[in-house]
N, C-alpha and C. Protein backbone atom coordinates (compact mmCIF):
# COMPACT_ATOMS: atom_id res chain seq x y z
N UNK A 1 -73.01 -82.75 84.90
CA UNK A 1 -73.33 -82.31 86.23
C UNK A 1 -74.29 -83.27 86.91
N UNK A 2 -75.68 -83.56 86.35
CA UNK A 2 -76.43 -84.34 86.51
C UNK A 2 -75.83 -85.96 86.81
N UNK A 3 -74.51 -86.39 86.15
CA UNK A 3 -74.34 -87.49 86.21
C UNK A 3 -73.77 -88.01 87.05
N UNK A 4 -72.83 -86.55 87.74
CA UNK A 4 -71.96 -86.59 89.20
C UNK A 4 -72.77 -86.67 90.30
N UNK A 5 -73.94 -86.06 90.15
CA UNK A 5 -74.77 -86.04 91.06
C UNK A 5 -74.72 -87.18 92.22
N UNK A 6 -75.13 -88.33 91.65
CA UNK A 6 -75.62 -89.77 92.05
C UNK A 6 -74.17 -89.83 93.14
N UNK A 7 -72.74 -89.71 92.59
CA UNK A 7 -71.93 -90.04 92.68
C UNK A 7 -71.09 -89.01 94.22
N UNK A 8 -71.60 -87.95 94.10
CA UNK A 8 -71.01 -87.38 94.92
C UNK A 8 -72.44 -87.65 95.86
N UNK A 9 -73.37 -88.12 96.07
CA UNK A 9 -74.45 -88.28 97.25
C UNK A 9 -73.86 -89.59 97.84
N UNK A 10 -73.67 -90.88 97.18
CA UNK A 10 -72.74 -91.97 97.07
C UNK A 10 -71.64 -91.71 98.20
N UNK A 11 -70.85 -90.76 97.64
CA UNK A 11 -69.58 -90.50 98.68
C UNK A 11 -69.43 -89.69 99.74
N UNK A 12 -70.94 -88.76 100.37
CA UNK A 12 -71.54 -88.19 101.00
C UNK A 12 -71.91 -89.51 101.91
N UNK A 13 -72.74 -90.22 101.30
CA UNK A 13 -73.16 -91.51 102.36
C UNK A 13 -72.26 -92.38 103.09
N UNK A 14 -71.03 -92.50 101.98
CA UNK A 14 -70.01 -93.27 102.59
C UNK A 14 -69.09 -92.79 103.64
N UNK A 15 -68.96 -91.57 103.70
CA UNK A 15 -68.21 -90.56 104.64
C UNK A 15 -68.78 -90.66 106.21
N UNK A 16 -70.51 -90.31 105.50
CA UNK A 16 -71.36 -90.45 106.61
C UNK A 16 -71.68 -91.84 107.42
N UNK A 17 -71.00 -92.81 106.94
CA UNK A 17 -71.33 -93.86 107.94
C UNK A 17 -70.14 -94.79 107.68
N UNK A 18 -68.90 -94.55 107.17
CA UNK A 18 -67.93 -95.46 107.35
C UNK A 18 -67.23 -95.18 109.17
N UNK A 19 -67.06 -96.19 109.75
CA UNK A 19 -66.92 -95.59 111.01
C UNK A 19 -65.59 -95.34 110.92
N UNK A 20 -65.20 -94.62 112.08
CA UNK A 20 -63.38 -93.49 112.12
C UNK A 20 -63.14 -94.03 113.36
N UNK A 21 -62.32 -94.35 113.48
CA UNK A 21 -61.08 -94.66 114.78
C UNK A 21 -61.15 -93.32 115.58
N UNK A 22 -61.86 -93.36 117.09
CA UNK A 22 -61.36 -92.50 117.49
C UNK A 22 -60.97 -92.82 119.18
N UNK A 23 -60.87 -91.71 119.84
CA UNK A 23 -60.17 -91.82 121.32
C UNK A 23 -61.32 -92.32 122.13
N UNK A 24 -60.53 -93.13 123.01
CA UNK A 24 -61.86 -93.64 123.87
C UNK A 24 -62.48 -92.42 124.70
N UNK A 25 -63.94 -92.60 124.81
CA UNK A 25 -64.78 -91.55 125.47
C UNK A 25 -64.29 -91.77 127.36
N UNK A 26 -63.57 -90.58 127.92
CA UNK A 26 -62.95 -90.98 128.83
C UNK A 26 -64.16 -90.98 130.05
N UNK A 27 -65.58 -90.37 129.46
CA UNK A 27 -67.04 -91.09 130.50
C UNK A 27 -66.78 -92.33 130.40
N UNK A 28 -66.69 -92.82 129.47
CA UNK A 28 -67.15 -94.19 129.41
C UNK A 28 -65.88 -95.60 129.79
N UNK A 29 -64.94 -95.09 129.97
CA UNK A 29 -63.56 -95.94 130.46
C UNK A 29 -63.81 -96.21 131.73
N UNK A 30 -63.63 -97.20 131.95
CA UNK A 30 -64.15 -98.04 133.10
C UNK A 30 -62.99 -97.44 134.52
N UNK A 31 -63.93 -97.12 135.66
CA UNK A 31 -63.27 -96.21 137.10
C UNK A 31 -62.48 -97.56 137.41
N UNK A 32 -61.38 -97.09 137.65
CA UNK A 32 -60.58 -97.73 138.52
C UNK A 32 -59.69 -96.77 139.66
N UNK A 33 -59.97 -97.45 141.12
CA UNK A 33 -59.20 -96.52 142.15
C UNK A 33 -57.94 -95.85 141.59
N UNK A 34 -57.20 -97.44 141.02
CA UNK A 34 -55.62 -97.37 141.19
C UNK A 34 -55.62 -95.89 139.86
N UNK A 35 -56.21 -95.42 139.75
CA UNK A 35 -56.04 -94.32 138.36
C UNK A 35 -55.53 -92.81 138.99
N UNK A 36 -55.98 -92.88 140.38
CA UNK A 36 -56.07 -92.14 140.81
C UNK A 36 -54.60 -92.25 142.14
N UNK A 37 -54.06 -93.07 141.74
CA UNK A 37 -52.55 -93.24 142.76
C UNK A 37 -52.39 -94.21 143.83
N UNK A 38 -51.90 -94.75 144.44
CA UNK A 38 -51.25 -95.91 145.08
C UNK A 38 -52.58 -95.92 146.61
N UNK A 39 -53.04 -94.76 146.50
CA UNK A 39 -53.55 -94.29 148.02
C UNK A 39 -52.75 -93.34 149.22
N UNK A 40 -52.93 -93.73 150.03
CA UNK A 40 -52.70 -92.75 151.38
C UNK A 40 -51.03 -92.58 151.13
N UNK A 41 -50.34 -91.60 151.24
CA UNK A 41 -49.11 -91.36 150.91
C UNK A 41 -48.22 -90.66 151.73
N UNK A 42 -47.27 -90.62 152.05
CA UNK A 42 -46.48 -89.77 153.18
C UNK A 42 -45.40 -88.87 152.61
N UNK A 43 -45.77 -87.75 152.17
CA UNK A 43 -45.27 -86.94 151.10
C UNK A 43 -43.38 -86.43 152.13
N UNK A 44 -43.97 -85.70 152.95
CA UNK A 44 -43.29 -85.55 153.94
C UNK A 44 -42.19 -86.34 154.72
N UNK A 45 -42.14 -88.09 154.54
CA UNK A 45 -41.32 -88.53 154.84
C UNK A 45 -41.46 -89.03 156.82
N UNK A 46 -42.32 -88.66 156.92
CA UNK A 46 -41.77 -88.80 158.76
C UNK A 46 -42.89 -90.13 159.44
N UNK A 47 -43.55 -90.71 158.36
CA UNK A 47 -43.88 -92.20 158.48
C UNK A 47 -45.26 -91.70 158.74
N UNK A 48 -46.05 -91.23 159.00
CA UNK A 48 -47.26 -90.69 159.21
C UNK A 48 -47.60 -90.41 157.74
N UNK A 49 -49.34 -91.11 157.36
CA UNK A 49 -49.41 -91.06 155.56
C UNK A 49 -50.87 -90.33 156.02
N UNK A 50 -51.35 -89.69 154.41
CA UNK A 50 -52.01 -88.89 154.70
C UNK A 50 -53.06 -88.92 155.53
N UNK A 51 -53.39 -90.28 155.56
CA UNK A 51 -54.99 -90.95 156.87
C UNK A 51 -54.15 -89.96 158.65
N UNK A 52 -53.07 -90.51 158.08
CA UNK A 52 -52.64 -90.18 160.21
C UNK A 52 -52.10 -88.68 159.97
N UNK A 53 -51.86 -87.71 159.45
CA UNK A 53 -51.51 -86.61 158.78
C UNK A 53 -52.87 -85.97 159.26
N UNK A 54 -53.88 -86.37 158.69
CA UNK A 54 -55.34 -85.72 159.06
C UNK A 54 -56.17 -86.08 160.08
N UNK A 55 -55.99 -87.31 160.91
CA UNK A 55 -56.08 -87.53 162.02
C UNK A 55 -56.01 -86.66 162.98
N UNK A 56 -54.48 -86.37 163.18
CA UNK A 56 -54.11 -85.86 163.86
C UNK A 56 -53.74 -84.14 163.65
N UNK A 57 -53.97 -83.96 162.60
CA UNK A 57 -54.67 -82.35 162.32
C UNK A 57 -55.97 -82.22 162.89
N UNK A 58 -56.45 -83.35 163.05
CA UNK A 58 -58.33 -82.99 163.31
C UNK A 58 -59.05 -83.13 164.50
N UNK A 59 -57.73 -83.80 165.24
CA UNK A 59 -58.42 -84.63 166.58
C UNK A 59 -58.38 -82.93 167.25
N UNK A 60 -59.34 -82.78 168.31
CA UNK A 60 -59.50 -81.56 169.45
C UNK A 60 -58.74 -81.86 170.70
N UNK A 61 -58.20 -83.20 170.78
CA UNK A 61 -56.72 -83.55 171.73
C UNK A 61 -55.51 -83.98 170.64
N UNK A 62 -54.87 -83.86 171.30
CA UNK A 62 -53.35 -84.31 171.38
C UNK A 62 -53.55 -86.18 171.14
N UNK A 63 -53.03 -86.33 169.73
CA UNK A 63 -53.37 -87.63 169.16
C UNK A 63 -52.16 -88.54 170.20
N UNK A 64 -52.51 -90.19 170.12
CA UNK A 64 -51.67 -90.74 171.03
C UNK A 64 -51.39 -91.77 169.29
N UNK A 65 -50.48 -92.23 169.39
CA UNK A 65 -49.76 -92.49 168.21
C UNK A 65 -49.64 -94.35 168.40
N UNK A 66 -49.34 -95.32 167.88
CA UNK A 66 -49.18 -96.47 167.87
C UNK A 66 -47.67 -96.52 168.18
N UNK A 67 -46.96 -97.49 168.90
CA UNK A 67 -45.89 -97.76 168.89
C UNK A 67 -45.18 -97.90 168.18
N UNK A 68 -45.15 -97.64 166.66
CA UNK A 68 -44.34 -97.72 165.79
C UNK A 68 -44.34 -96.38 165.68
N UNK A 69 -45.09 -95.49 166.03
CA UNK A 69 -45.01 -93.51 165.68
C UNK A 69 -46.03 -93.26 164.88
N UNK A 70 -46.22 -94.51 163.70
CA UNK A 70 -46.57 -94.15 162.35
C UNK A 70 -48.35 -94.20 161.85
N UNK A 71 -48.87 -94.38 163.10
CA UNK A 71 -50.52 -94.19 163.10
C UNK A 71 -51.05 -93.85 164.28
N UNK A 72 -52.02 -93.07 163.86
CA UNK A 72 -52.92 -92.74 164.94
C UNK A 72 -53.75 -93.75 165.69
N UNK A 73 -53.95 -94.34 167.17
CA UNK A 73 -54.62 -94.84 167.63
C UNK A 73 -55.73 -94.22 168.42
N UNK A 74 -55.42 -92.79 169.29
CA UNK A 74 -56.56 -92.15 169.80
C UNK A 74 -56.44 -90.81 169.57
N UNK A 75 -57.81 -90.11 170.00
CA UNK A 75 -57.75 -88.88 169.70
C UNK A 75 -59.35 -88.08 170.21
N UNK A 76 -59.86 -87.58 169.68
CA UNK A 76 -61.15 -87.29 169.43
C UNK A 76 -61.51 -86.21 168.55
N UNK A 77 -62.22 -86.82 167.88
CA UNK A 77 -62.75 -86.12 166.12
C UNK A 77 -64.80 -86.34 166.71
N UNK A 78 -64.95 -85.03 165.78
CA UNK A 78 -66.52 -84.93 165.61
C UNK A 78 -66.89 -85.43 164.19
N UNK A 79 -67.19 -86.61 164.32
CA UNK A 79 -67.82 -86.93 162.64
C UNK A 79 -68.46 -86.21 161.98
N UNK A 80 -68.16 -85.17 161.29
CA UNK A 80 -69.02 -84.50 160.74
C UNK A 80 -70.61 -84.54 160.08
N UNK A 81 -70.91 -85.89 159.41
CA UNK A 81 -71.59 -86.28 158.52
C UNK A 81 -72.94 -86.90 159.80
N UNK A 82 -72.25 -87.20 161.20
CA UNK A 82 -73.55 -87.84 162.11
C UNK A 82 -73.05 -87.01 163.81
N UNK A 83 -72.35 -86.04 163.75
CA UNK A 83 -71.98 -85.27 164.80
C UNK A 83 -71.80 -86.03 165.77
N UNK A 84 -71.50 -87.10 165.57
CA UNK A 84 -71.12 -88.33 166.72
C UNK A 84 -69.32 -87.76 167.14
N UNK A 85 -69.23 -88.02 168.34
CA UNK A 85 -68.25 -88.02 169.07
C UNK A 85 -67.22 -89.24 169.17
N UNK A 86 -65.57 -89.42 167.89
CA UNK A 86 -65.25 -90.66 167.96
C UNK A 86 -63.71 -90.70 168.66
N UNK A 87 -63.81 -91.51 169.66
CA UNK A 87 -62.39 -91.41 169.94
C UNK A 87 -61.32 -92.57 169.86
N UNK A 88 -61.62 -93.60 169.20
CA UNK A 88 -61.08 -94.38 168.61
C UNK A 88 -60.82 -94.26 166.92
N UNK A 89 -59.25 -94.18 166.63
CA UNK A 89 -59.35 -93.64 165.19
C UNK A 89 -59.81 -94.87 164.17
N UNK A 90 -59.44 -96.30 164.59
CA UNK A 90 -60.38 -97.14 163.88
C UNK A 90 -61.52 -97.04 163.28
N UNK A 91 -62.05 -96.59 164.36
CA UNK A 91 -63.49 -96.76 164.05
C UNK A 91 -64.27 -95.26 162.79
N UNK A 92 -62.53 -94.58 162.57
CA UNK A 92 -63.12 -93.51 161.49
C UNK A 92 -62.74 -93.96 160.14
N UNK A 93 -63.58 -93.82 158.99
CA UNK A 93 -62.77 -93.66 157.80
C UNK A 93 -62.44 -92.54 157.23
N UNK A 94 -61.66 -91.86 156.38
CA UNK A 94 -61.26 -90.93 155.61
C UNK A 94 -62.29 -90.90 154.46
N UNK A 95 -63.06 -89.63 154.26
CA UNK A 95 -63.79 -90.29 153.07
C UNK A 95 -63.38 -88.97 152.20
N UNK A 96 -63.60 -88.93 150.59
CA UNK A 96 -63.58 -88.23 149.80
C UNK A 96 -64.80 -87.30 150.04
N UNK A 97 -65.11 -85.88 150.19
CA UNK A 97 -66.21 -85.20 150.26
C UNK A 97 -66.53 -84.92 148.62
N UNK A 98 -65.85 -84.83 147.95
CA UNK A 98 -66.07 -85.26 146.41
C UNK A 98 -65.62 -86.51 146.01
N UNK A 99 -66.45 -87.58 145.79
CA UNK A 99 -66.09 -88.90 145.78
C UNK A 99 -64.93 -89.77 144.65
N UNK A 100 -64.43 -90.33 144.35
CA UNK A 100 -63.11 -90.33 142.95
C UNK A 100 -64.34 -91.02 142.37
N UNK A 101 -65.07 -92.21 142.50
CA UNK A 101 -65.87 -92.15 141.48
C UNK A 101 -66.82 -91.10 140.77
N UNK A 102 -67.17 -90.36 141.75
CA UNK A 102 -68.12 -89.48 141.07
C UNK A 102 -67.29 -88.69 140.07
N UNK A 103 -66.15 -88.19 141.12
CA UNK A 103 -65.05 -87.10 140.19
C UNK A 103 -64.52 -88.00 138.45
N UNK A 104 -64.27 -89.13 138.64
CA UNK A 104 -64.34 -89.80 137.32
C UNK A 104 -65.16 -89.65 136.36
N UNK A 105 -66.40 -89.35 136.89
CA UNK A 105 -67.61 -89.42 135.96
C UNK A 105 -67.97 -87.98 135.36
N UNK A 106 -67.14 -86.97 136.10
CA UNK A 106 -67.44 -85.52 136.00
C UNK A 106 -66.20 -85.00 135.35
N UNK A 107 -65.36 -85.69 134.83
CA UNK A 107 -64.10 -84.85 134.04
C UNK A 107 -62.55 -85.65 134.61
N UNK A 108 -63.11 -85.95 135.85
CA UNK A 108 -61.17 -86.59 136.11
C UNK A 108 -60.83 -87.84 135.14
N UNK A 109 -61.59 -88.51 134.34
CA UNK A 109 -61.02 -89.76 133.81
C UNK A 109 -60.08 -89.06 132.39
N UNK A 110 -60.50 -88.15 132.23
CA UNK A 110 -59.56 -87.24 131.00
C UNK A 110 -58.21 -86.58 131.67
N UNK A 111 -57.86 -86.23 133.36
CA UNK A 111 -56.68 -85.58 133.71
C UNK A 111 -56.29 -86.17 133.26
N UNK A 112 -54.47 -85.68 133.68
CA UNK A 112 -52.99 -86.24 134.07
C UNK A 112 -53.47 -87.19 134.65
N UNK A 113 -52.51 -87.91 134.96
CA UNK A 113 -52.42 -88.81 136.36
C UNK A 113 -51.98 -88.03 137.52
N UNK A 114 -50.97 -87.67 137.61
CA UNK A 114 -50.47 -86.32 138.96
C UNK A 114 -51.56 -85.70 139.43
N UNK A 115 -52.56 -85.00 138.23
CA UNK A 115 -53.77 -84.52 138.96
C UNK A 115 -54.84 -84.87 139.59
N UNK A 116 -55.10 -86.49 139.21
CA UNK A 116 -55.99 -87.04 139.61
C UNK A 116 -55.18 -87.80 141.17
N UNK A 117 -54.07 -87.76 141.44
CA UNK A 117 -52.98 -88.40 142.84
C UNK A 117 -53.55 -86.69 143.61
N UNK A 118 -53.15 -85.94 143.07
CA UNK A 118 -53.04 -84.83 143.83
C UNK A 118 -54.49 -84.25 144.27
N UNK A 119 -55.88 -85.15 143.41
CA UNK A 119 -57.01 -84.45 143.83
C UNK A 119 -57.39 -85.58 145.19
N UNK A 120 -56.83 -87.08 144.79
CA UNK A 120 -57.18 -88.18 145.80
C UNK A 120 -56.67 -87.30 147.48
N UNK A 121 -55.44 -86.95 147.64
CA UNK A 121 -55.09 -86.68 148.47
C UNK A 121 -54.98 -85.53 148.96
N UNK A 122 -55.97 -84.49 148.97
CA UNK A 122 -56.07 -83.40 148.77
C UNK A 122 -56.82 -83.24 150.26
N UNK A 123 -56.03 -82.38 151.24
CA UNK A 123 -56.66 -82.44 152.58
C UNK A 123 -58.38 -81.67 152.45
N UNK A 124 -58.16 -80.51 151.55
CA UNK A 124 -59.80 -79.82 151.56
C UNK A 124 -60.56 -80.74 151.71
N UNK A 125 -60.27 -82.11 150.46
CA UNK A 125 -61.32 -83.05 150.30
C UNK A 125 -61.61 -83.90 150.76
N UNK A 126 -60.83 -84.16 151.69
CA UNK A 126 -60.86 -84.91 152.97
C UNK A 126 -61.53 -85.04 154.47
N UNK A 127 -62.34 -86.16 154.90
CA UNK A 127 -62.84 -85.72 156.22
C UNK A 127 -62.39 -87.03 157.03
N UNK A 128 -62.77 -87.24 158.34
CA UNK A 128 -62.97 -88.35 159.28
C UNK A 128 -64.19 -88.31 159.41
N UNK A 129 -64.85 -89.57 158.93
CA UNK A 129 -66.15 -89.98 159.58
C UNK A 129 -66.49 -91.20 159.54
N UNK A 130 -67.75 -91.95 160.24
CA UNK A 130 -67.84 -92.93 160.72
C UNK A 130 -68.11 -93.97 159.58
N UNK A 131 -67.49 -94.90 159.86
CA UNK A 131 -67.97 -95.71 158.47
C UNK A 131 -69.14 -96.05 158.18
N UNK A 132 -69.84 -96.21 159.01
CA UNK A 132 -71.42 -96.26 158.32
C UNK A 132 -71.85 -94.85 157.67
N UNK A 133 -71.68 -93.73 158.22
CA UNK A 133 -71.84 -92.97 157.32
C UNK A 133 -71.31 -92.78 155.83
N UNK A 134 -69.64 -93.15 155.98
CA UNK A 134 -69.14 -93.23 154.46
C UNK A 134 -69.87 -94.15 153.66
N UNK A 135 -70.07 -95.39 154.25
CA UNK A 135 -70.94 -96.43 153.08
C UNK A 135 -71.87 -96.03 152.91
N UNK A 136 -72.84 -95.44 153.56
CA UNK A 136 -74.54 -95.22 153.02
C UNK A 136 -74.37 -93.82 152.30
N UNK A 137 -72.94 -93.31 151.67
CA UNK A 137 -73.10 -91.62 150.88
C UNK A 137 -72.54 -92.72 149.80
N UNK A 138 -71.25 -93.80 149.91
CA UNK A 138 -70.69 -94.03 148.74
C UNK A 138 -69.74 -93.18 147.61
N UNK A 139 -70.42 -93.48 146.67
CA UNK A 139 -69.73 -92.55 145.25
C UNK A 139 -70.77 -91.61 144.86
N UNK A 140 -71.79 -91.26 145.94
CA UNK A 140 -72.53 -90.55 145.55
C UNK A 140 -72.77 -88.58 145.92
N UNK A 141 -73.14 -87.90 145.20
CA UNK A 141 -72.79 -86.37 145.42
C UNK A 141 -73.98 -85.90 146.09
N UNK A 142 -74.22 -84.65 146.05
CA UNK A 142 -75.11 -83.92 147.48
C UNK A 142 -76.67 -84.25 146.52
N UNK A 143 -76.29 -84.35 145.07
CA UNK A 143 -78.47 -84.66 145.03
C UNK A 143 -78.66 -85.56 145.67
N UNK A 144 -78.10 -86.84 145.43
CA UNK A 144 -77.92 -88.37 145.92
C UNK A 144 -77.62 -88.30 147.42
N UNK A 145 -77.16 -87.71 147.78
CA UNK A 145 -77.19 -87.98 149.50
C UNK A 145 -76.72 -86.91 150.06
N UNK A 146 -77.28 -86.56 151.54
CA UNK A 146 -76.59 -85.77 152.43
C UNK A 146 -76.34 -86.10 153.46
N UNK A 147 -75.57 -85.57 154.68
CA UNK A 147 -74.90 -86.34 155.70
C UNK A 147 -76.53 -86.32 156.28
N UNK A 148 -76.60 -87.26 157.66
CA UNK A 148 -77.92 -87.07 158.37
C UNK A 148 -77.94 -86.34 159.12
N UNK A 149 -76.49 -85.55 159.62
CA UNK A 149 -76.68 -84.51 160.74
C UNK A 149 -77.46 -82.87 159.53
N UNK A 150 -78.17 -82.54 159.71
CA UNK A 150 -78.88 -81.55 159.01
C UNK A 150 -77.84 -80.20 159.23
N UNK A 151 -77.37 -80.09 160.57
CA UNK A 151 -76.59 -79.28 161.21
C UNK A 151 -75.05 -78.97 159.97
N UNK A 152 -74.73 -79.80 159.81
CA UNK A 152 -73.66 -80.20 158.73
C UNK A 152 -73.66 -79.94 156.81
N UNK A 153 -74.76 -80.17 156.75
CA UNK A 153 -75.79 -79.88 155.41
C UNK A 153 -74.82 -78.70 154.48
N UNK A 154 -75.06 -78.20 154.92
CA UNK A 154 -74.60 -76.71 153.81
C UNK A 154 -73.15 -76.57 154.19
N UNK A 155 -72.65 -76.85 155.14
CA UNK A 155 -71.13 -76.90 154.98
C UNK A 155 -70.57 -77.45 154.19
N UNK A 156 -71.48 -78.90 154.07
CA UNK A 156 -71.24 -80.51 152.85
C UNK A 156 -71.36 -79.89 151.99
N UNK A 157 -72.66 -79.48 151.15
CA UNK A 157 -72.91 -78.62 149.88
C UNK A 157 -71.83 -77.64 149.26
N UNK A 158 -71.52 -76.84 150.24
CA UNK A 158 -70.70 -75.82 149.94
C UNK A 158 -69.23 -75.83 149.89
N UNK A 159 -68.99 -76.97 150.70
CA UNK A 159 -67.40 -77.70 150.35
C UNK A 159 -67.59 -78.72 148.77
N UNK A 160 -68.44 -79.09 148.79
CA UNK A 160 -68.44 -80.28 147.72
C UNK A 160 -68.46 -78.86 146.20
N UNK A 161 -69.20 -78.35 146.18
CA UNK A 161 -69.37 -77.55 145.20
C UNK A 161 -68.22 -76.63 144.78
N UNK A 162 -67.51 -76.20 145.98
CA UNK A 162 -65.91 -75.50 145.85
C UNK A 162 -64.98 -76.52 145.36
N UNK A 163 -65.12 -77.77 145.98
CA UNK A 163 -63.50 -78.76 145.31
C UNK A 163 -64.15 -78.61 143.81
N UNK A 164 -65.12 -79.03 143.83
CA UNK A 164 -65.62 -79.64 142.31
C UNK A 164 -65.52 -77.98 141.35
N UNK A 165 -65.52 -76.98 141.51
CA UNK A 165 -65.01 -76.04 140.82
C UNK A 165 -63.57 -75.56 140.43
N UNK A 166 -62.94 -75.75 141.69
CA UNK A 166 -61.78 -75.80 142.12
C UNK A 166 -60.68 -76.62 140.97
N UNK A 167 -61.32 -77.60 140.74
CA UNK A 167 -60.81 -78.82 140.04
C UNK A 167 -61.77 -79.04 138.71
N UNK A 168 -62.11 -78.46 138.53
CA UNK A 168 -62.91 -78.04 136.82
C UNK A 168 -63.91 -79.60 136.80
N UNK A 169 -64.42 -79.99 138.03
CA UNK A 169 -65.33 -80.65 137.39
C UNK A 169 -66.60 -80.42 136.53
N UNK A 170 -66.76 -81.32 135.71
CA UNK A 170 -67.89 -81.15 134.43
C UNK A 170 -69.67 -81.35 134.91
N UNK A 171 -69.96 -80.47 135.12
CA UNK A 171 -71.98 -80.90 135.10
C UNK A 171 -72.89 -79.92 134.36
N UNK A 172 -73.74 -80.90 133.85
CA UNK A 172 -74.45 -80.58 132.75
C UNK A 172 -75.24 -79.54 133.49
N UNK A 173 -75.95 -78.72 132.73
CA UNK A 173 -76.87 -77.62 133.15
C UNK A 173 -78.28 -77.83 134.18
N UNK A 174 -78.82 -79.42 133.77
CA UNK A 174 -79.56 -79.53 134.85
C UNK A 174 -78.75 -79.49 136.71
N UNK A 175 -77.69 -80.35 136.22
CA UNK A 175 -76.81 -80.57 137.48
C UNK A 175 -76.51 -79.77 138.19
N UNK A 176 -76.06 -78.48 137.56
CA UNK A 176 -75.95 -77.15 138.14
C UNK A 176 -76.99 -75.85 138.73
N UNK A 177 -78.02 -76.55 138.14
CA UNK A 177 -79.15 -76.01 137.99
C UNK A 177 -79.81 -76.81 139.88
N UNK A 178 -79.93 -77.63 139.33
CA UNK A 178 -80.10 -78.52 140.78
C UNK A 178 -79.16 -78.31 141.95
N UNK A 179 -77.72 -78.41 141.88
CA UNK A 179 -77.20 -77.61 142.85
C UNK A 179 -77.40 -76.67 143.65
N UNK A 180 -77.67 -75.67 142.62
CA UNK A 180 -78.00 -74.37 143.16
C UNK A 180 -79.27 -74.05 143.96
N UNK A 181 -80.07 -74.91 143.36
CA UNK A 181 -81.23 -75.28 144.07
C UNK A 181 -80.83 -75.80 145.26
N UNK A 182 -80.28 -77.10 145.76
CA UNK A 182 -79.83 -77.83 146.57
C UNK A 182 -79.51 -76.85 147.91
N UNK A 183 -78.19 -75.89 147.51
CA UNK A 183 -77.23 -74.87 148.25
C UNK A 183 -78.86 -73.93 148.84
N UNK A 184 -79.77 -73.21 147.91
CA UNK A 184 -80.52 -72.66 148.57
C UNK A 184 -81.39 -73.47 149.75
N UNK A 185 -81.75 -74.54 149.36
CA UNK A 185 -82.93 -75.11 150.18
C UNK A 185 -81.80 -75.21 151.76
N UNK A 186 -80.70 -76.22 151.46
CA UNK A 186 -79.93 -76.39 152.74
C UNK A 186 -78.83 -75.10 153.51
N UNK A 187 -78.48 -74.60 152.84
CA UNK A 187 -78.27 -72.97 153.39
C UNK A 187 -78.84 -71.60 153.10
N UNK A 188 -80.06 -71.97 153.10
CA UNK A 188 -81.04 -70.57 153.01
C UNK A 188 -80.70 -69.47 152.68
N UNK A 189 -79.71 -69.67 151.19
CA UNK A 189 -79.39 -68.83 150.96
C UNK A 189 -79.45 -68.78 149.24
């Protein structure tokens, strides 16, 4: 008994640190857009892709279309994120209100692929706003930034926190913890 001893601690150690082949940690797999589908898409067929699809769902006039049919050139949209008034659709971008990088980092790098196409283009998650506003939020979520219109605040919070449930994203207990915090301070509630 005594002599197995040595021998089975031996093969205890070796178990314990021979390393095992396993699946890549899908946190740690490097974000790439294209993971998430080709981009803007025209499910529907009638040449309008999802950017001019939501355009022209959003404008408060009657969108005027480019000569080919197939994009929006005017309209007028309220940027949500700086309550600016835009009536040139150029000058809007489409942004993710749950960002694909962030969503990568919170559980989408483990979907399907279909699910991660179907969360990119997902009108809930979708807004028009000004591009300086999209660049200064980035890939970042409501601790990390909020729009500057204050007015807007808890609508942001409270949409961002529904997709991201909606779609089983992953946050650790502080994260949620902070949220909730977040949702009270900006909708007093």
């Amino acid at each position: 008994m005594f002599r197995r001893l040595p021998l089975l601690l031996l093969s205890v150690t070796l178990l314990t640190c021979t390393p095992v082949a396993q699946a890549p940690d899908p946190t740690t797999a490097p974000y790439s857009r294209a993971a998430f589908g080709a981009g803007w898409a025209d499910p529907d067929g009638d040449c309008l892709d999802t950017r001019a699809e939501l355009l022209a769902g959003l404008s408060t006039v009657p969108v005027t279309l480019a000569p080919s049919g197939c994009s929006v050139r005017h309209g007028r949209w309220i940027a949500p994120y700086t309550g600016r008034v835009v009536t040139q659709a150029r000058d809007l971008d489409i942004d993710h209100i749950v960002p694909l990088r962030y969503a990568w980092g919170h559980g989408a790098a483990s979907w399907p692929s279909a699910k991660r196409a179907r969360f990119a283009l997902d009108p809930v998650n979708l807004l028009p706003v000004t591009a300086s506003a999209n660049r200064s939020k980035g890939a970042r979520g409501p601790l990390d930034w909020l729009p500057p219109d204050q007015v807007f605040r808890c609508q942001y919070v409270l949409r961002f926190r529904r997709i991201a449930k909606a779609y089983g994203l992953v946050h650790s207990a502080a994260e949620k913890r902070d949220l909730a915090a977040l949702t009270e301070q900006v909708c007093g509630t």
